[in-house]
Structure formats: C-alpha cells, structure tokens
PDB file of N, CA and C in Angstrom:
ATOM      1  N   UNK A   1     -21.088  23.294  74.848  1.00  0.00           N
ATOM      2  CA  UNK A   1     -22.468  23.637  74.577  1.00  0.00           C
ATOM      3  C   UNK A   1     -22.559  25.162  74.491  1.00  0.00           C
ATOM      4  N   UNK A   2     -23.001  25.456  73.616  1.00  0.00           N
ATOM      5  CA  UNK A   2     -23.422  26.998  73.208  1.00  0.00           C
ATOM      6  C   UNK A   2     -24.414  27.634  73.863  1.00  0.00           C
ATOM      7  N   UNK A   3     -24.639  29.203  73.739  1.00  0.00           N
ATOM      8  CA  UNK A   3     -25.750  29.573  74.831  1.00  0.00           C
ATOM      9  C   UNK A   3     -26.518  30.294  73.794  1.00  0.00           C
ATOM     10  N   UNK A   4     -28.011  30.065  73.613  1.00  0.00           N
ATOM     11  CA  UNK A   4     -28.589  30.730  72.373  1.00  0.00           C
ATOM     12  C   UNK A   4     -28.549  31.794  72.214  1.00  0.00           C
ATOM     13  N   UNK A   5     -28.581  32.810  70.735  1.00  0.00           N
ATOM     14  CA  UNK A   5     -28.678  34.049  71.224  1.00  0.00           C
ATOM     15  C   UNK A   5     -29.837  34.743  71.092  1.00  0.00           C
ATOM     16  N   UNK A   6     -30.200  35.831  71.603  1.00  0.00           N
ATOM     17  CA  UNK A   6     -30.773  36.502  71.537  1.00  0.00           C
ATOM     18  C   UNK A   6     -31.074  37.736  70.229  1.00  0.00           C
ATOM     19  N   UNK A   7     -32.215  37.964  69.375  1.00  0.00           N
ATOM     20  CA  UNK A   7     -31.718  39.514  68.253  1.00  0.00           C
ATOM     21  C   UNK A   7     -33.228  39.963  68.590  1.00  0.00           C
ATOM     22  N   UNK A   8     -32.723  41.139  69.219  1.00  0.00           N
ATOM     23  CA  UNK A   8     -33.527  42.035  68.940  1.00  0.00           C
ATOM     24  C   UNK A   8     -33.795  42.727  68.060  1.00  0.00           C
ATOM     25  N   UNK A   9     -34.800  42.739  66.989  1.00  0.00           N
ATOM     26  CA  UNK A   9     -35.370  43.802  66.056  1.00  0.00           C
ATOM     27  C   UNK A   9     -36.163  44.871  65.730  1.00  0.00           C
ATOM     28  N   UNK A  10     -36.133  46.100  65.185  1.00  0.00           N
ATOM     29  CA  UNK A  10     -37.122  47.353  65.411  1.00  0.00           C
ATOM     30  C   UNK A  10     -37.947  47.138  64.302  1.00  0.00           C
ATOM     31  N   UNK A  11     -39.247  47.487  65.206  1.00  0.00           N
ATOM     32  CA  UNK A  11     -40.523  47.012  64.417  1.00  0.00           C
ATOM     33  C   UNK A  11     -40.082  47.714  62.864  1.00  0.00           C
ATOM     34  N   UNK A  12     -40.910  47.004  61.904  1.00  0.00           N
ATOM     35  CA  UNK A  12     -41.353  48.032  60.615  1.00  0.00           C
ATOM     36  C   UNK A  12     -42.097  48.926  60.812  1.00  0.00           C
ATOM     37  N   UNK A  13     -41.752  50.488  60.184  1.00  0.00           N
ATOM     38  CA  UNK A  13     -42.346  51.388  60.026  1.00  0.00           C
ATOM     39  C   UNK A  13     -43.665  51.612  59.054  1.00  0.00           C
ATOM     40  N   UNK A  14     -44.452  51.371  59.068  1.00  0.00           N
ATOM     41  CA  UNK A  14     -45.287  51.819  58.463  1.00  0.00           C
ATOM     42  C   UNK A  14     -45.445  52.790  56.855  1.00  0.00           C
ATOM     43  N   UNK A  15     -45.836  52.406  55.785  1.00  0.00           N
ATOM     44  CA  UNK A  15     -45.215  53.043  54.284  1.00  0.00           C
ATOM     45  C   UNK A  15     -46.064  53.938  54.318  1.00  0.00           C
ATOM     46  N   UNK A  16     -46.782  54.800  54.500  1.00  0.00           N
ATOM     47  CA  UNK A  16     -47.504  56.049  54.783  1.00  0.00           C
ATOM     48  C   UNK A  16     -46.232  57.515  54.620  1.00  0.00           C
ATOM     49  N   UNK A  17     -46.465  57.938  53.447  1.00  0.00           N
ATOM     50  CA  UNK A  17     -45.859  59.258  53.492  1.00  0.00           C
ATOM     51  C   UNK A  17     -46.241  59.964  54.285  1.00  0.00           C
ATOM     52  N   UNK A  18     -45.191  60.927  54.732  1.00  0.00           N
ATOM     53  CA  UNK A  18     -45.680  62.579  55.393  1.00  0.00           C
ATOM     54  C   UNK A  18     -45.930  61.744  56.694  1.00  0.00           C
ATOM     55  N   UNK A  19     -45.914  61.150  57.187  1.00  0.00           N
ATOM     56  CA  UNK A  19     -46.145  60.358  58.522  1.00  0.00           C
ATOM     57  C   UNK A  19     -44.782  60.534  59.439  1.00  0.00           C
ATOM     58  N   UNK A  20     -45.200  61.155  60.268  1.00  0.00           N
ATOM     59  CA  UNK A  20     -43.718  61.522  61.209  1.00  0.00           C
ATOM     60  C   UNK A  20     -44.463  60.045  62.449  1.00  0.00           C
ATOM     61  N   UNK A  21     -43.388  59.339  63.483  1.00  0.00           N
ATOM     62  CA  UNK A  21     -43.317  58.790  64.165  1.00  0.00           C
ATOM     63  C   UNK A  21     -42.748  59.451  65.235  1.00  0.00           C
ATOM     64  N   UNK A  22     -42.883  59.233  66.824  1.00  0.00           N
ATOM     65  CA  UNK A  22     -42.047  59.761  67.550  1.00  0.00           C
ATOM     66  C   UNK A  22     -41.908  58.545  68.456  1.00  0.00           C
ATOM     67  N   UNK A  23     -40.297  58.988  68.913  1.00  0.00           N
ATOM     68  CA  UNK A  23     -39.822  57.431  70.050  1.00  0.00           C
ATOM     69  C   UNK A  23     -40.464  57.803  71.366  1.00  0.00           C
ATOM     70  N   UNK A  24     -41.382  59.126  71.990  1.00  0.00           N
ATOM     71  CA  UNK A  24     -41.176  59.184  73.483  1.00  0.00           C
ATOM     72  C   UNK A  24     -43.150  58.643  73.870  1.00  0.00           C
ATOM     73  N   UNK A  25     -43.254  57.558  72.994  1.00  0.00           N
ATOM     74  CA  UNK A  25     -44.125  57.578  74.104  1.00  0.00           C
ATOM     75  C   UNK A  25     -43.873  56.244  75.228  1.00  0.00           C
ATOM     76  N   UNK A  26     -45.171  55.616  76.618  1.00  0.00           N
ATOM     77  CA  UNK A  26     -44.501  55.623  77.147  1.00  0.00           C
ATOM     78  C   UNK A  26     -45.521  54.304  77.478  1.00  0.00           C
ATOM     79  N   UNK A  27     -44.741  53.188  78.397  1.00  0.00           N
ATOM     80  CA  UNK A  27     -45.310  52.021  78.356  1.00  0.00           C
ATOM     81  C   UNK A  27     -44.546  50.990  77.992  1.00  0.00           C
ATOM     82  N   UNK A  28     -45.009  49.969  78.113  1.00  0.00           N
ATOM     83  CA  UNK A  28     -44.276  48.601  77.625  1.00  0.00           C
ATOM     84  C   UNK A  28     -43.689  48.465  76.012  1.00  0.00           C
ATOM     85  N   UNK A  29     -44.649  49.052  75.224  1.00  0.00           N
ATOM     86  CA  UNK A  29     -44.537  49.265  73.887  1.00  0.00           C
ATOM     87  C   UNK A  29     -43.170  50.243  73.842  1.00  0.00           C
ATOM     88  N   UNK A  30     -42.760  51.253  74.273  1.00  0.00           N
ATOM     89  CA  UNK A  30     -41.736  52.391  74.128  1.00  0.00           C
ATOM     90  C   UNK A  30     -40.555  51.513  74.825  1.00  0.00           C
ATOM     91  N   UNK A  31     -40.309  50.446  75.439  1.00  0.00           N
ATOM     92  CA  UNK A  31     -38.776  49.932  75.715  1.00  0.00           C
ATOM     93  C   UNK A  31     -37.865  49.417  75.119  1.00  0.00           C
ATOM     94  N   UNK A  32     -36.789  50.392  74.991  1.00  0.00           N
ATOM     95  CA  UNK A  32     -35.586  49.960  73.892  1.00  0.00           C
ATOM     96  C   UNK A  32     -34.540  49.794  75.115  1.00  0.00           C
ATOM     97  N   UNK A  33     -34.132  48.699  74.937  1.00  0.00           N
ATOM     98  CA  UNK A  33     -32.937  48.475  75.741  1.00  0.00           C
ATOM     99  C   UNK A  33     -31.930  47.167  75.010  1.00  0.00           C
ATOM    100  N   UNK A  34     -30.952  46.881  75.043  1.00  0.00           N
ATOM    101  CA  UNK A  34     -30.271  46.044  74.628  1.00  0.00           C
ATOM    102  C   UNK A  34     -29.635  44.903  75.463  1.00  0.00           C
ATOM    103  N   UNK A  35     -29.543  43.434  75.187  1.00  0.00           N
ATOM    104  CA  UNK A  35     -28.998  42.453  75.581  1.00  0.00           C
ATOM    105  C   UNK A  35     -27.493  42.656  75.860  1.00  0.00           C
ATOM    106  N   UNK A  36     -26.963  42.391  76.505  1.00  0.00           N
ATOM    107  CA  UNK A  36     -25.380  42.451  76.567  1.00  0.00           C
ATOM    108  C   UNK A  36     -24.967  41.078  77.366  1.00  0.00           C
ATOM    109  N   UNK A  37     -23.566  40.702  77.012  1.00  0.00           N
ATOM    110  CA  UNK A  37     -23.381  39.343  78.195  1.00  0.00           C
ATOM    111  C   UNK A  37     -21.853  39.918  78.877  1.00  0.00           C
ATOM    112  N   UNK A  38     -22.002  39.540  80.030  1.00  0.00           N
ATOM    113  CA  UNK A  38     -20.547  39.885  80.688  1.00  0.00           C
ATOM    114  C   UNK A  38     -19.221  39.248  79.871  1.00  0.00           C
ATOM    115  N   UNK A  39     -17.949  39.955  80.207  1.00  0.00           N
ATOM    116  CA  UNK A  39     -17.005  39.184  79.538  1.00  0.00           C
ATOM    117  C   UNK A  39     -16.479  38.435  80.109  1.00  0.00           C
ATOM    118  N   UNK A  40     -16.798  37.810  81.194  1.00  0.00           N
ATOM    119  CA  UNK A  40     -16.167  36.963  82.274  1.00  0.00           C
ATOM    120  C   UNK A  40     -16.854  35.793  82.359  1.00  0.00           C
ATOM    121  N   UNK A  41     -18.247  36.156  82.775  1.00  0.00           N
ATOM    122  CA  UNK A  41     -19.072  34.501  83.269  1.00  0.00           C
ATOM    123  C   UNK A  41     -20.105  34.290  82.066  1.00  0.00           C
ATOM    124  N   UNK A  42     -20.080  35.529  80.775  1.00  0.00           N
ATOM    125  CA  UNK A  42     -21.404  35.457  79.568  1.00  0.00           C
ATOM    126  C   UNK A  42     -23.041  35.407  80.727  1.00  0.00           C
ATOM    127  N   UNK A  43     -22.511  35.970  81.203  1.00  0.00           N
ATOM    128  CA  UNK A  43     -24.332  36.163  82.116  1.00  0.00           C
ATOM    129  C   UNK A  43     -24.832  37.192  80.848  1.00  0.00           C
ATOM    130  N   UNK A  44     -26.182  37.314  80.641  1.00  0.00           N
ATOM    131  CA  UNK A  44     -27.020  38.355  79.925  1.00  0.00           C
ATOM    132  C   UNK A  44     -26.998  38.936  80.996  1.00  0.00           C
ATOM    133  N   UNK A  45     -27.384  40.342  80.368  1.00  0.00           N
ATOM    134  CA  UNK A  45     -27.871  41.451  80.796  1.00  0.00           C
ATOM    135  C   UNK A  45     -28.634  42.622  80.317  1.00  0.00           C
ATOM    136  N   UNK A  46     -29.589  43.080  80.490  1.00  0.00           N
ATOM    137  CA  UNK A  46     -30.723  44.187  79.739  1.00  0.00           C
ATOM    138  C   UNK A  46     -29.741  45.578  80.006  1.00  0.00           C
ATOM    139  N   UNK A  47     -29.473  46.156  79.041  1.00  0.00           N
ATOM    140  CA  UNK A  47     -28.532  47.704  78.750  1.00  0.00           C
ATOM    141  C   UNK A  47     -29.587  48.582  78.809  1.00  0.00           C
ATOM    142  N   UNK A  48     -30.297  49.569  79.261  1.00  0.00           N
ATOM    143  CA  UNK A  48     -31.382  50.392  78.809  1.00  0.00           C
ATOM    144  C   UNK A  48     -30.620  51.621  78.786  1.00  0.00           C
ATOM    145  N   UNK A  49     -29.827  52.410  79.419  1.00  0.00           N
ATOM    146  CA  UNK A  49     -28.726  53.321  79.387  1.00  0.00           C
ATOM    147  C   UNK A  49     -27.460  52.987  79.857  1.00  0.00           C
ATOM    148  N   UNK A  50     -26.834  54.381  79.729  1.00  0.00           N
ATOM    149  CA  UNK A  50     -25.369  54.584  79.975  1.00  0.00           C
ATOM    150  C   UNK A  50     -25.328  54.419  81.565  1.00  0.00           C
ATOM    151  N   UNK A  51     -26.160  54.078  82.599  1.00  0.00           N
ATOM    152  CA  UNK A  51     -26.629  54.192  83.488  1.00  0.00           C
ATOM    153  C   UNK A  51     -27.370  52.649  83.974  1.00  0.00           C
ATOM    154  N   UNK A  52     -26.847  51.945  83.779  1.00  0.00           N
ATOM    155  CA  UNK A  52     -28.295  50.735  84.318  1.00  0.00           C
ATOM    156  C   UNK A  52     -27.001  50.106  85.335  1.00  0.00           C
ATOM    157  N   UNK A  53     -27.944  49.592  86.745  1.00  0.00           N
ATOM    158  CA  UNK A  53     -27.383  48.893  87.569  1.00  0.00           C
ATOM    159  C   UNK A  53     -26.812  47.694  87.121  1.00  0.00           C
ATOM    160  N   UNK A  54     -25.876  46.870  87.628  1.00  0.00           N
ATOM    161  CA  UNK A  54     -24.742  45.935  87.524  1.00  0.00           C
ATOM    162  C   UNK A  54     -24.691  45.748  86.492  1.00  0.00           C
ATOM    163  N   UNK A  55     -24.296  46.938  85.509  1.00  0.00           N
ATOM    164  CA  UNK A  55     -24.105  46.866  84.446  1.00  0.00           C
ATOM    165  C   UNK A  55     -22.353  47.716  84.454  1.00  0.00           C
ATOM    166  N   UNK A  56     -21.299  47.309  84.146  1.00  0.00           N
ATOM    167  CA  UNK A  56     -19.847  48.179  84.160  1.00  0.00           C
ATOM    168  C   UNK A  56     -19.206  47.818  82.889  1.00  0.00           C
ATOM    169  N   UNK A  57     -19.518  48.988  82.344  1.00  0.00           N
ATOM    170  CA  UNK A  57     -18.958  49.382  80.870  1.00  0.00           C
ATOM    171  C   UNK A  57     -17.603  49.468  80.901  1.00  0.00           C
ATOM    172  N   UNK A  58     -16.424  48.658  80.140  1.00  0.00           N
ATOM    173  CA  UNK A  58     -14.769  48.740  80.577  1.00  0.00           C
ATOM    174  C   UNK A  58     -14.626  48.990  79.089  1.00  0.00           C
ATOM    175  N   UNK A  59     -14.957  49.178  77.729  1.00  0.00           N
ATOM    176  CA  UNK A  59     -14.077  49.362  76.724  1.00  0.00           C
ATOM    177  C   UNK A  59     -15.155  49.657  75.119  1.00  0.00           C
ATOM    178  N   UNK A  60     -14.922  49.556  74.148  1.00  0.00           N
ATOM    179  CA  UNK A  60     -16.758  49.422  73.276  1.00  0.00           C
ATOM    180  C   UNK A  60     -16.938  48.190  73.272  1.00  0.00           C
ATOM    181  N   UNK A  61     -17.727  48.026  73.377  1.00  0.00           N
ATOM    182  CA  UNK A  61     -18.807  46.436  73.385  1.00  0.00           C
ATOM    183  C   UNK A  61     -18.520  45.569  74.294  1.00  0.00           C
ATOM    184  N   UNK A  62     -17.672  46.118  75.175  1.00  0.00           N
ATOM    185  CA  UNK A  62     -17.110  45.040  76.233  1.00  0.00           C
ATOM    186  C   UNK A  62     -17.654  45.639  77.792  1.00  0.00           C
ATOM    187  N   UNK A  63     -18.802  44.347  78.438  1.00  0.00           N
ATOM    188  CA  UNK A  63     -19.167  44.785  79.773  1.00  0.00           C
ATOM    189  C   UNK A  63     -18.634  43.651  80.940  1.00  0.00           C
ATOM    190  N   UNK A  64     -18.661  44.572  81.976  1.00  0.00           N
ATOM    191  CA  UNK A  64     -18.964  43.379  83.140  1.00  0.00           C
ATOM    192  C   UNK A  64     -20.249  43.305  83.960  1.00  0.00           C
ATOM    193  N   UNK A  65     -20.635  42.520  84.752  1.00  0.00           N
ATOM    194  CA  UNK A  65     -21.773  42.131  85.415  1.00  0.00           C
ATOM    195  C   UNK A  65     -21.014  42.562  86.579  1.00  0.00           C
ATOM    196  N   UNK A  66     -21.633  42.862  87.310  1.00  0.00           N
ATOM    197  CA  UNK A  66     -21.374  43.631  88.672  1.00  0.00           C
ATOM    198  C   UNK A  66     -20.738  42.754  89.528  1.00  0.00           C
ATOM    199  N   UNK A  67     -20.776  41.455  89.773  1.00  0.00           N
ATOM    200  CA  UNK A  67     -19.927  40.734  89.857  1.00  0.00           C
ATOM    201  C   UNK A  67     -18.916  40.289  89.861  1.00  0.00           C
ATOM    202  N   UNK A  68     -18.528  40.676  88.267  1.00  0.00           N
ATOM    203  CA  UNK A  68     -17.208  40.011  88.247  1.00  0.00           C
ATOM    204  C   UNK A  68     -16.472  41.428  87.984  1.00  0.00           C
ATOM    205  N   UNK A  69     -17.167  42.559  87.688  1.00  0.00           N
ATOM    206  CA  UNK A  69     -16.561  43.950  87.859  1.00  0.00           C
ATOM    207  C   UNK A  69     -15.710  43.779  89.302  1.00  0.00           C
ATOM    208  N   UNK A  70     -16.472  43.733  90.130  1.00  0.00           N
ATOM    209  CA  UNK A  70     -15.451  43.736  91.683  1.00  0.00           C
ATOM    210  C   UNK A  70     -14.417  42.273  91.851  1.00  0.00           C
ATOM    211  N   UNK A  71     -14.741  41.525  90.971  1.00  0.00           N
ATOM    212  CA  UNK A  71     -13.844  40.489  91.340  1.00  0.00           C
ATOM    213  C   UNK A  71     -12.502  40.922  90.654  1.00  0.00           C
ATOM    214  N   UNK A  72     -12.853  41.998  89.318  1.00  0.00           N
ATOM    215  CA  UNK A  72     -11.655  42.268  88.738  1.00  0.00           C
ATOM    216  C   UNK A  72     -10.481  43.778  89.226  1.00  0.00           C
ATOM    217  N   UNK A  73     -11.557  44.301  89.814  1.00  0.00           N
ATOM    218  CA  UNK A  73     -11.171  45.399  90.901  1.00  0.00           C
ATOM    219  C   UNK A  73     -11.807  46.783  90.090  1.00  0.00           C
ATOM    220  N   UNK A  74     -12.799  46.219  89.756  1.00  0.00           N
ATOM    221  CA  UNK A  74     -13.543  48.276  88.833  1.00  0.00           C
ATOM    222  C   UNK A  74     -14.175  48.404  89.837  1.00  0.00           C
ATOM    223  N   UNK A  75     -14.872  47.602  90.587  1.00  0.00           N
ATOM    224  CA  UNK A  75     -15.593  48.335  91.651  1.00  0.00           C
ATOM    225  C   UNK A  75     -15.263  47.632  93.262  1.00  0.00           C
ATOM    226  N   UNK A  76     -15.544  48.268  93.609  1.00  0.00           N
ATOM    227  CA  UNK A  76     -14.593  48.032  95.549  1.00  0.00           C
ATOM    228  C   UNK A  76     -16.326  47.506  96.331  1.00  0.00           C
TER     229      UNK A  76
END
C-alpha cells in the first residue's frame, strides 16, 4: 500500500505590470516550508529551514527524522 503524496504549489502571481511583490510579509499567508519524508521509516516532515527540529539533513534530498538519525548514529 502506497502513502499519498503530498505537492505543494506557489500561488499565481498576479498579471499586473510594474507590480513588484515581496516574500517578507508575515502570518499564516507568508509560510513556505517544504514536506520531506525520512529515509528510514517515510514519516513526513515540514522543512521550513536549514534549521528545523528533528529534522537531520545526511546528503541532497536525503533526510532523517530524529529518530532514526540516532538509531543510525548522526545523533547521540
């Protein structure tokens, strides 16, 4: 049995010339973060930085869940 996936998409911009947009404002509307699944147990996980808790980055596109990070020995 398969596990569904998830796609996140960035809104459409608006066709208005001369129209600058900016990413910092702030609220529910301003959260960009990305789905990721561990490479061990496929748990999801929300990425928001280079920085997010039980989140352990080992290679590109490849994470662990904090979990199985210590089961594999990245974290003690």
């Amino acid at each position: 049995m398969s596990s569904p996936s998830v796609q996140v998409q960035p809104q459409p911009s608006s066709g208005a010339k001369g129209v600058s947009h900016t990413t910092k404002e702030s609220g529910p509307a301003a959260m960009n973060f990305d789905i990721v699944r561990c490479s061990r147990c496929q748990r999801s996980m929300s990425l928001e930085n280079d920085s997010s808790p039980g989140v352990v980055r080992f290679g590109m596109n490849s994470y662990y869940c904090s979990r199985c990070a210590s089961m594999v020995g990245f974290i003690r």
